[in-house]
PDB file of N, CA and C in Angstrom:
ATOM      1  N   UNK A   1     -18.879 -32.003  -2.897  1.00  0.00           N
ATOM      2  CA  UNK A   1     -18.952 -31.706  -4.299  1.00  0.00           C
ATOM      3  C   UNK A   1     -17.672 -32.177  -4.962  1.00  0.00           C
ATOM      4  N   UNK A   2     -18.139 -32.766  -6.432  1.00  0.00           N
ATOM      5  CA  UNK A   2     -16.541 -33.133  -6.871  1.00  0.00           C
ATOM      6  C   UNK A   2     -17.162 -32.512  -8.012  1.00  0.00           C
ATOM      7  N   UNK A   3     -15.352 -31.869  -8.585  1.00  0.00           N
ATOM      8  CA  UNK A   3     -15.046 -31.356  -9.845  1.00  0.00           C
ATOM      9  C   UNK A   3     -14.125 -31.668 -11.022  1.00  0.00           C
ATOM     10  N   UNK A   4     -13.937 -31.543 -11.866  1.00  0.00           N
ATOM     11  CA  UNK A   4     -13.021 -31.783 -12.790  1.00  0.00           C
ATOM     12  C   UNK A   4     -11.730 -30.761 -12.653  1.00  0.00           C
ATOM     13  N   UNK A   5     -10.568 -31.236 -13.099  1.00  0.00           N
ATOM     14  CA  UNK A   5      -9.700 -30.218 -12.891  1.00  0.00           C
ATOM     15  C   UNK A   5      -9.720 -29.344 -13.805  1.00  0.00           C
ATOM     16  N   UNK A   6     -10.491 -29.058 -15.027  1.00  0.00           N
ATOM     17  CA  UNK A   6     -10.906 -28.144 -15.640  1.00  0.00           C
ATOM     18  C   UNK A   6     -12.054 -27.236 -15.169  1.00  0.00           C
ATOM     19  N   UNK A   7     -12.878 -27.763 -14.628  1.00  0.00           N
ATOM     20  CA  UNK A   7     -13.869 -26.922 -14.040  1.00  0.00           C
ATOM     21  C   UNK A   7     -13.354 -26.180 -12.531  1.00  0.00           C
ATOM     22  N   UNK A   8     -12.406 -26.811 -11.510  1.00  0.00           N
ATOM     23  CA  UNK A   8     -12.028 -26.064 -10.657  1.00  0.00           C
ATOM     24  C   UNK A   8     -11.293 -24.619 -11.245  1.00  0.00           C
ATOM     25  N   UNK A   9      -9.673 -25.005 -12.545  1.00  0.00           N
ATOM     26  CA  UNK A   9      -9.491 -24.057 -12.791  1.00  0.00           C
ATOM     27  C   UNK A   9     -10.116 -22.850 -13.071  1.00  0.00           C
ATOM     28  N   UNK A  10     -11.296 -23.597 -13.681  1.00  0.00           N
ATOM     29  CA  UNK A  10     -12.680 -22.246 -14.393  1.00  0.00           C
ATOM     30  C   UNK A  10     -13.095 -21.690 -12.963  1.00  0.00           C
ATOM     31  N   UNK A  11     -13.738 -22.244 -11.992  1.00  0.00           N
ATOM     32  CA  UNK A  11     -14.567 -21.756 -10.849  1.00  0.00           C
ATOM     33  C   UNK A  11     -13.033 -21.654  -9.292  1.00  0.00           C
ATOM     34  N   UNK A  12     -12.179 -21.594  -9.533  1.00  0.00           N
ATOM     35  CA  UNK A  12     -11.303 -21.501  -7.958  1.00  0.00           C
ATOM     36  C   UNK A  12     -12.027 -20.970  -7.107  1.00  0.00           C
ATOM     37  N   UNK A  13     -12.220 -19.700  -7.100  1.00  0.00           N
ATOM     38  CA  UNK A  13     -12.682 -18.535  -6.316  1.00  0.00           C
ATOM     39  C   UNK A  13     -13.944 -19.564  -5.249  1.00  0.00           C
ATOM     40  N   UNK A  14     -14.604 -19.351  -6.627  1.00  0.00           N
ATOM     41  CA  UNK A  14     -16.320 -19.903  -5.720  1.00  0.00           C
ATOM     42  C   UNK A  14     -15.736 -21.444  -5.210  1.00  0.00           C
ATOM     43  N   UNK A  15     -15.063 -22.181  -5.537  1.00  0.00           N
ATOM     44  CA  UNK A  15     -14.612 -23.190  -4.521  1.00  0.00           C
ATOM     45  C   UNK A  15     -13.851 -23.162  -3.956  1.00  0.00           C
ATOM     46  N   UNK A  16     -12.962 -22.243  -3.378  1.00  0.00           N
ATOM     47  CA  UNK A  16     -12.562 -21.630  -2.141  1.00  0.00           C
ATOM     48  C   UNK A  16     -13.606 -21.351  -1.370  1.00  0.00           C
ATOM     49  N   UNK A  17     -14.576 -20.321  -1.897  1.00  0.00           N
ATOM     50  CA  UNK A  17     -15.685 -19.683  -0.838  1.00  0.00           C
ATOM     51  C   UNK A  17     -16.238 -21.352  -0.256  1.00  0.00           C
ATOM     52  N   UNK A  18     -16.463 -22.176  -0.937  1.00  0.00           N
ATOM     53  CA  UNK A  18     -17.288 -23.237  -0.595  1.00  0.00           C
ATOM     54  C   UNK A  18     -16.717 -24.410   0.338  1.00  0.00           C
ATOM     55  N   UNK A  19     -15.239 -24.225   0.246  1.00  0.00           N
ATOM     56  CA  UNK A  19     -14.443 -24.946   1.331  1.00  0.00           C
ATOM     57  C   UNK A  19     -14.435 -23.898   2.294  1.00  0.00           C
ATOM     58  N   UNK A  20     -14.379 -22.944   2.311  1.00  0.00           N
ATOM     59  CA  UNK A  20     -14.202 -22.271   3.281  1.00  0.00           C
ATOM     60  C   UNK A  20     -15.654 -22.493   4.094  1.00  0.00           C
ATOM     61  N   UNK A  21     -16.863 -22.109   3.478  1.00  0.00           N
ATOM     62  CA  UNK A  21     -18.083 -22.619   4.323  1.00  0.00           C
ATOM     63  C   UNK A  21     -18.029 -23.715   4.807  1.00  0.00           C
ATOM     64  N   UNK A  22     -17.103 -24.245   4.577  1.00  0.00           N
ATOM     65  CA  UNK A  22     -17.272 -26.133   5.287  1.00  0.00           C
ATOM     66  C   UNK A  22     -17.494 -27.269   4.251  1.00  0.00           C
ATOM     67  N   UNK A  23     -17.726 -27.059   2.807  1.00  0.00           N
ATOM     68  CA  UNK A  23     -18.063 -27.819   1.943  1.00  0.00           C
ATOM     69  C   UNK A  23     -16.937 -28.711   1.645  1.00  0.00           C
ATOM     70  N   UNK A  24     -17.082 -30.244   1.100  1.00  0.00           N
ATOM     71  CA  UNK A  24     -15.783 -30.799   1.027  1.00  0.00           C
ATOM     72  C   UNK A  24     -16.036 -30.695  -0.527  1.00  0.00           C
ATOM     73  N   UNK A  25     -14.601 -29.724  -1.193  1.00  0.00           N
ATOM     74  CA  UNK A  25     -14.435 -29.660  -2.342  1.00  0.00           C
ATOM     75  C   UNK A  25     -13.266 -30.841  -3.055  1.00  0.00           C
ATOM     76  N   UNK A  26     -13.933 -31.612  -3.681  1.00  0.00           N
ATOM     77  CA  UNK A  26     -13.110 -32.977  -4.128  1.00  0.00           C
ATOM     78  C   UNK A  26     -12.727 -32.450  -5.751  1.00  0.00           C
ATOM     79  N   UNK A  27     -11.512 -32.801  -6.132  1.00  0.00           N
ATOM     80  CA  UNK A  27     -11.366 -32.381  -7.628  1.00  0.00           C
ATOM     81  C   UNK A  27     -10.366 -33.859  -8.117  1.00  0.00           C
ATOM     82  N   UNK A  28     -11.079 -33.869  -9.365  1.00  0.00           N
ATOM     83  CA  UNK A  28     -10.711 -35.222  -9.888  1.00  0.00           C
ATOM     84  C   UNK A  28     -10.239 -34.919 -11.290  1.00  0.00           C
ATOM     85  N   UNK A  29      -9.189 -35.811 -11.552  1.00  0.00           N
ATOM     86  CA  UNK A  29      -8.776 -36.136 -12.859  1.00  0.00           C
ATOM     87  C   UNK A  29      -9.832 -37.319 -13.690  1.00  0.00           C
ATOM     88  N   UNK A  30     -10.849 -37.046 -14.578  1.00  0.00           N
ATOM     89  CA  UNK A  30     -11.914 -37.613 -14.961  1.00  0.00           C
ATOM     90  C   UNK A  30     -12.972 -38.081 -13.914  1.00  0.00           C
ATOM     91  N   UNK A  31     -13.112 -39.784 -13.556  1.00  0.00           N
ATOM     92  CA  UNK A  31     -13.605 -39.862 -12.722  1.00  0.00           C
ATOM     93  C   UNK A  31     -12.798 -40.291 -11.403  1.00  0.00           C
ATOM     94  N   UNK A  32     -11.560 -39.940 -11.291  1.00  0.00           N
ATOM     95  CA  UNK A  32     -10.356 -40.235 -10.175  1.00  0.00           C
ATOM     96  C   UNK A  32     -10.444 -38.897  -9.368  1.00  0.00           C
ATOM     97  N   UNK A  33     -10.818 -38.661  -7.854  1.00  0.00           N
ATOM     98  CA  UNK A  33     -10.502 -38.072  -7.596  1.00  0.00           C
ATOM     99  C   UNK A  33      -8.824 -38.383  -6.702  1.00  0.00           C
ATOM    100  N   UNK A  34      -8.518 -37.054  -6.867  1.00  0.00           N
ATOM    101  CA  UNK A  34      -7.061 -36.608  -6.942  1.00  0.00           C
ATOM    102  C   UNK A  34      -6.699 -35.888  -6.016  1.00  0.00           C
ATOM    103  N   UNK A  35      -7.314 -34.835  -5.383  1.00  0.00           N
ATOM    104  CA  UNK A  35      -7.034 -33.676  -4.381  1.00  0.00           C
ATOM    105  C   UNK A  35      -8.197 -33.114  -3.906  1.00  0.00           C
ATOM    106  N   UNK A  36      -8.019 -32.787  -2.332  1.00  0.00           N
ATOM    107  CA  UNK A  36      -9.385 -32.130  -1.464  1.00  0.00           C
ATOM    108  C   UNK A  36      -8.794 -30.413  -1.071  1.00  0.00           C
ATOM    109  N   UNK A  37      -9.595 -30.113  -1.275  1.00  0.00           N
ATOM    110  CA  UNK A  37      -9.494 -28.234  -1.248  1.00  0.00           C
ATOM    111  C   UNK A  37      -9.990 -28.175   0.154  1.00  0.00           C
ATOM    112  N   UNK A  38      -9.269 -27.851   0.721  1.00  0.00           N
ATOM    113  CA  UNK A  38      -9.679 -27.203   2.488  1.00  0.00           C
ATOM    114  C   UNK A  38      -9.134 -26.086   2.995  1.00  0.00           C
ATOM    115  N   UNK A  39      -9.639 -25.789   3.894  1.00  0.00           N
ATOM    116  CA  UNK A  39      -9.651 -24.442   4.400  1.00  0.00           C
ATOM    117  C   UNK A  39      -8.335 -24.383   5.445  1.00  0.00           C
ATOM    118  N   UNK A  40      -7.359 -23.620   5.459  1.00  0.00           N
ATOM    119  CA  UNK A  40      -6.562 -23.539   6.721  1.00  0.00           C
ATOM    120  C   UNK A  40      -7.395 -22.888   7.700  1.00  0.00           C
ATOM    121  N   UNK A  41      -6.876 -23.580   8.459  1.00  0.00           N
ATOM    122  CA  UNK A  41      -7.583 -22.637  10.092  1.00  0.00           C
ATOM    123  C   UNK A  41      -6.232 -21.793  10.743  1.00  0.00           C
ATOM    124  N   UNK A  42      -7.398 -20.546  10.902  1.00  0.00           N
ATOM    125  CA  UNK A  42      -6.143 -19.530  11.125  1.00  0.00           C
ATOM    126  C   UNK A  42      -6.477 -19.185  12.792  1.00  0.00           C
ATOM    127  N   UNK A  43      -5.155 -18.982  12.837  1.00  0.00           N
ATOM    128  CA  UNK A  43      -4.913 -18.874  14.596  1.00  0.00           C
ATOM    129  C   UNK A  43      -4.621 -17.808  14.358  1.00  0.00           C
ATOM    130  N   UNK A  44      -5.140 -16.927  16.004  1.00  0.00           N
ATOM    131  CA  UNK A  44      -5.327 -15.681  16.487  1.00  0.00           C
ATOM    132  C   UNK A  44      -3.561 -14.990  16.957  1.00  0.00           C
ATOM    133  N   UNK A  45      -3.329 -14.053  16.481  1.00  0.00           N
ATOM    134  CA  UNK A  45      -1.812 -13.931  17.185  1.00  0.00           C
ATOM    135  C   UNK A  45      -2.294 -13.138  18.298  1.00  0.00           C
ATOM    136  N   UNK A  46      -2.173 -13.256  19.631  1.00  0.00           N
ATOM    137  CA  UNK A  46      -1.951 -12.338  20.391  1.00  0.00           C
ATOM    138  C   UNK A  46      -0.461 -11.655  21.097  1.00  0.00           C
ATOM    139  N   UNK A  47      -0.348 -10.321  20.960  1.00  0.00           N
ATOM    140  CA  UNK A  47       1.194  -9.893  21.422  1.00  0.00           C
ATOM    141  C   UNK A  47       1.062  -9.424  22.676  1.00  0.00           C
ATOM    142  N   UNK A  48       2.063 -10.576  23.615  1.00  0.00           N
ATOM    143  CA  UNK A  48       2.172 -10.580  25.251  1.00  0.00           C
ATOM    144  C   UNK A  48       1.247 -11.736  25.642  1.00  0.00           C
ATOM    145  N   UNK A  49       1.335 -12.737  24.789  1.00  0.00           N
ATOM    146  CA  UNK A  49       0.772 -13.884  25.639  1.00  0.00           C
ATOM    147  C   UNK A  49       1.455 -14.287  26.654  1.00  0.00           C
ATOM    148  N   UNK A  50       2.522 -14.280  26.851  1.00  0.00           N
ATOM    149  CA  UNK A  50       3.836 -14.684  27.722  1.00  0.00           C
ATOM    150  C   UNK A  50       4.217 -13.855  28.559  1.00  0.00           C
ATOM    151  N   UNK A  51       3.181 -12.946  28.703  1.00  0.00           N
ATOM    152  CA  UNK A  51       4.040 -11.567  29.453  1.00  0.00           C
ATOM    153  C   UNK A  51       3.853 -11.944  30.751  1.00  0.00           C
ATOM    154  N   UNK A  52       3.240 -12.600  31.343  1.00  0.00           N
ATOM    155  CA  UNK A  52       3.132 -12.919  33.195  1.00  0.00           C
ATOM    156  C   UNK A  52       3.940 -14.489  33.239  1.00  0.00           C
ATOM    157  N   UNK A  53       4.517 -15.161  32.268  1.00  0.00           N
ATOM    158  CA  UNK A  53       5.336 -16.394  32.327  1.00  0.00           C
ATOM    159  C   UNK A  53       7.028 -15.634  32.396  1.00  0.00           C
ATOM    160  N   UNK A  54       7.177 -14.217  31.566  1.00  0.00           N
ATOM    161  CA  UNK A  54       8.356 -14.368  31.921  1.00  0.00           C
ATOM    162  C   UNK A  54       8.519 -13.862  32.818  1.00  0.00           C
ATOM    163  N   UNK A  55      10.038 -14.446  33.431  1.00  0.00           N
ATOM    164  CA  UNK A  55      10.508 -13.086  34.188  1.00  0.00           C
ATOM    165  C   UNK A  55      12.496 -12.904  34.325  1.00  0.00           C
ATOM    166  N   UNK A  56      12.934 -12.788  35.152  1.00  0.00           N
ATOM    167  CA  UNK A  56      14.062 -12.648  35.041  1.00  0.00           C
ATOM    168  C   UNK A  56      14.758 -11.252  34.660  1.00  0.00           C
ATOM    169  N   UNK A  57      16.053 -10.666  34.805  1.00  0.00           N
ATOM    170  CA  UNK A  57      16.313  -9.269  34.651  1.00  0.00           C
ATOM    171  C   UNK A  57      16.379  -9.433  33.129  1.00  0.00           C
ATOM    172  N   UNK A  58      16.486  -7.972  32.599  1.00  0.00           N
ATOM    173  CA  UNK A  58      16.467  -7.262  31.243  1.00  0.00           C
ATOM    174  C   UNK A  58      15.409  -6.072  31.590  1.00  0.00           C
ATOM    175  N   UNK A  59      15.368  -5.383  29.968  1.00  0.00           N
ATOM    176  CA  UNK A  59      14.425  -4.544  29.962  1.00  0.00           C
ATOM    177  C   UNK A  59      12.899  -4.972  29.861  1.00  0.00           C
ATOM    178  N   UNK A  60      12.264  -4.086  30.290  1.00  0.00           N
ATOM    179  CA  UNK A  60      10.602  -4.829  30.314  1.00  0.00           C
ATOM    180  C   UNK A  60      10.045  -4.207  29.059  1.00  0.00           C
ATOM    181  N   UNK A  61      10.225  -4.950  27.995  1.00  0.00           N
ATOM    182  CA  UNK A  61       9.612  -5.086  26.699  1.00  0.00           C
ATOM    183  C   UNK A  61       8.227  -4.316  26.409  1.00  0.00           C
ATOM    184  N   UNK A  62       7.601  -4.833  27.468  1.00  0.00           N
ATOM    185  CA  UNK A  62       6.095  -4.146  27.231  1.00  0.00           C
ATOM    186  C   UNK A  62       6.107  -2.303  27.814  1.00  0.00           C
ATOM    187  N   UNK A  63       6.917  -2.025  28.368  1.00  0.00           N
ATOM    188  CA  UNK A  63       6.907  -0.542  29.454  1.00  0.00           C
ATOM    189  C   UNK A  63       7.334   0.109  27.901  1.00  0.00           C
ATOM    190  N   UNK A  64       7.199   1.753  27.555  1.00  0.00           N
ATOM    191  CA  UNK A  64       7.639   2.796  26.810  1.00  0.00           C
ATOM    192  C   UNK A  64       9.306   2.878  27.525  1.00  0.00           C
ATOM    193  N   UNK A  65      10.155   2.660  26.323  1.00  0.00           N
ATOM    194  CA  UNK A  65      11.469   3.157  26.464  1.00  0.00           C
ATOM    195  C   UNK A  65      11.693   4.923  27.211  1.00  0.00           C
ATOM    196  N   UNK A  66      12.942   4.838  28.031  1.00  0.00           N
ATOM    197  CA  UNK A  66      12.973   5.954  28.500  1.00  0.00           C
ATOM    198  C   UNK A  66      13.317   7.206  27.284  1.00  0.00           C
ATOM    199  N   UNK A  67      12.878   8.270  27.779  1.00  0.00           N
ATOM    200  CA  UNK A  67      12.902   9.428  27.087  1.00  0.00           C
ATOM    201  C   UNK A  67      14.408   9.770  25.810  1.00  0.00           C
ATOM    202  N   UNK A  68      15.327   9.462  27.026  1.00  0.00           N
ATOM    203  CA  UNK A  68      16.902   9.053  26.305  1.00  0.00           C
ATOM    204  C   UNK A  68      17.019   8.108  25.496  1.00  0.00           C
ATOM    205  N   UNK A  69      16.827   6.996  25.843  1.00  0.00           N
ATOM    206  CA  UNK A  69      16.933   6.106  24.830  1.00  0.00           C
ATOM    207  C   UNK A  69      16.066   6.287  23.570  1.00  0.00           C
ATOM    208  N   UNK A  70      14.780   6.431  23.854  1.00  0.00           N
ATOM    209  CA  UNK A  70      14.202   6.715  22.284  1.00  0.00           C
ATOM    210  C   UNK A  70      14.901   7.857  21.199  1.00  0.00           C
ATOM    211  N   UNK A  71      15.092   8.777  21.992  1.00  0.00           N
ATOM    212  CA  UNK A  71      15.293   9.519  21.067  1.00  0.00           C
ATOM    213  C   UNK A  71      17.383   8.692  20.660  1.00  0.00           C
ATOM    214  N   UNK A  72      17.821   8.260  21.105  1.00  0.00           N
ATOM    215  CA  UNK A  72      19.060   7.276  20.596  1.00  0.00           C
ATOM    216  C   UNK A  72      18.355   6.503  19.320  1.00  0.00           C
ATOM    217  N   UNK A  73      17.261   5.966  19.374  1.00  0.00           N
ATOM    218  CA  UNK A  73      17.017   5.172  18.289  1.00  0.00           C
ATOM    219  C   UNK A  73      16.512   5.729  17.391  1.00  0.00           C
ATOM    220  N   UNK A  74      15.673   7.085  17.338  1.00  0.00           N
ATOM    221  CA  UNK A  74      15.022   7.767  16.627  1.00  0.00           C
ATOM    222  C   UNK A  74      16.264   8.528  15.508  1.00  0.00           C
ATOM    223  N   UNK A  75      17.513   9.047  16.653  1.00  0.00           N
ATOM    224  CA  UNK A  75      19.034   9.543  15.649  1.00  0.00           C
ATOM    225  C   UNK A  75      19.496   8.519  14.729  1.00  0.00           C
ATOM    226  N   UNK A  76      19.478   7.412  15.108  1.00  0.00           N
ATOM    227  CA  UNK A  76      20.074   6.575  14.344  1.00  0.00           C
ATOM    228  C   UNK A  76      19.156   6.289  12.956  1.00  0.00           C
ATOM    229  N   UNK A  77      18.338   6.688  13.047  1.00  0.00           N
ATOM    230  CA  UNK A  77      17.293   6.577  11.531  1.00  0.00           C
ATOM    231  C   UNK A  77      17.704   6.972  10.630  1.00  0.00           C
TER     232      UNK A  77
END
């Protein structure tokens, strides 16, 4: 679909929804088009993807802090 850059300003929304379905939203200055509206693709965060790659000493990030120490960080609030 191509639009005018007056008519995108009027409709954004619904041509977002329509790039987002996969539609290629083309917007043109008269009959020039000018710019394509697409969708970012969003990546999944997962927390502890890395957790069996690391290793080496320190504290183990993923385990509950000991009883002492939390409450050290909890005073300092």
């Amino acid at each position: 679909m191509q639009v005018t850059i007056h008519a995108a300003k009027a409709n954004l929304s619904k041509l977002i929804e329509a790039a987002l379905a996969g539609e290629e939203v083309v917007i043109a200055k008269g009959d020039k088009p000018v710019a394509k509206l697409v969708p970012i693709r969003q990546r999944a965060f997962k927390v502890g993807l890395l957790k069996e790659s690391l290793t080496g000493p320190g504290p183990d990030f993923f385990e509950p802090l000991p009883e002492d120490e939390r409450k050290l960080w909890e005073s300092s609030v």
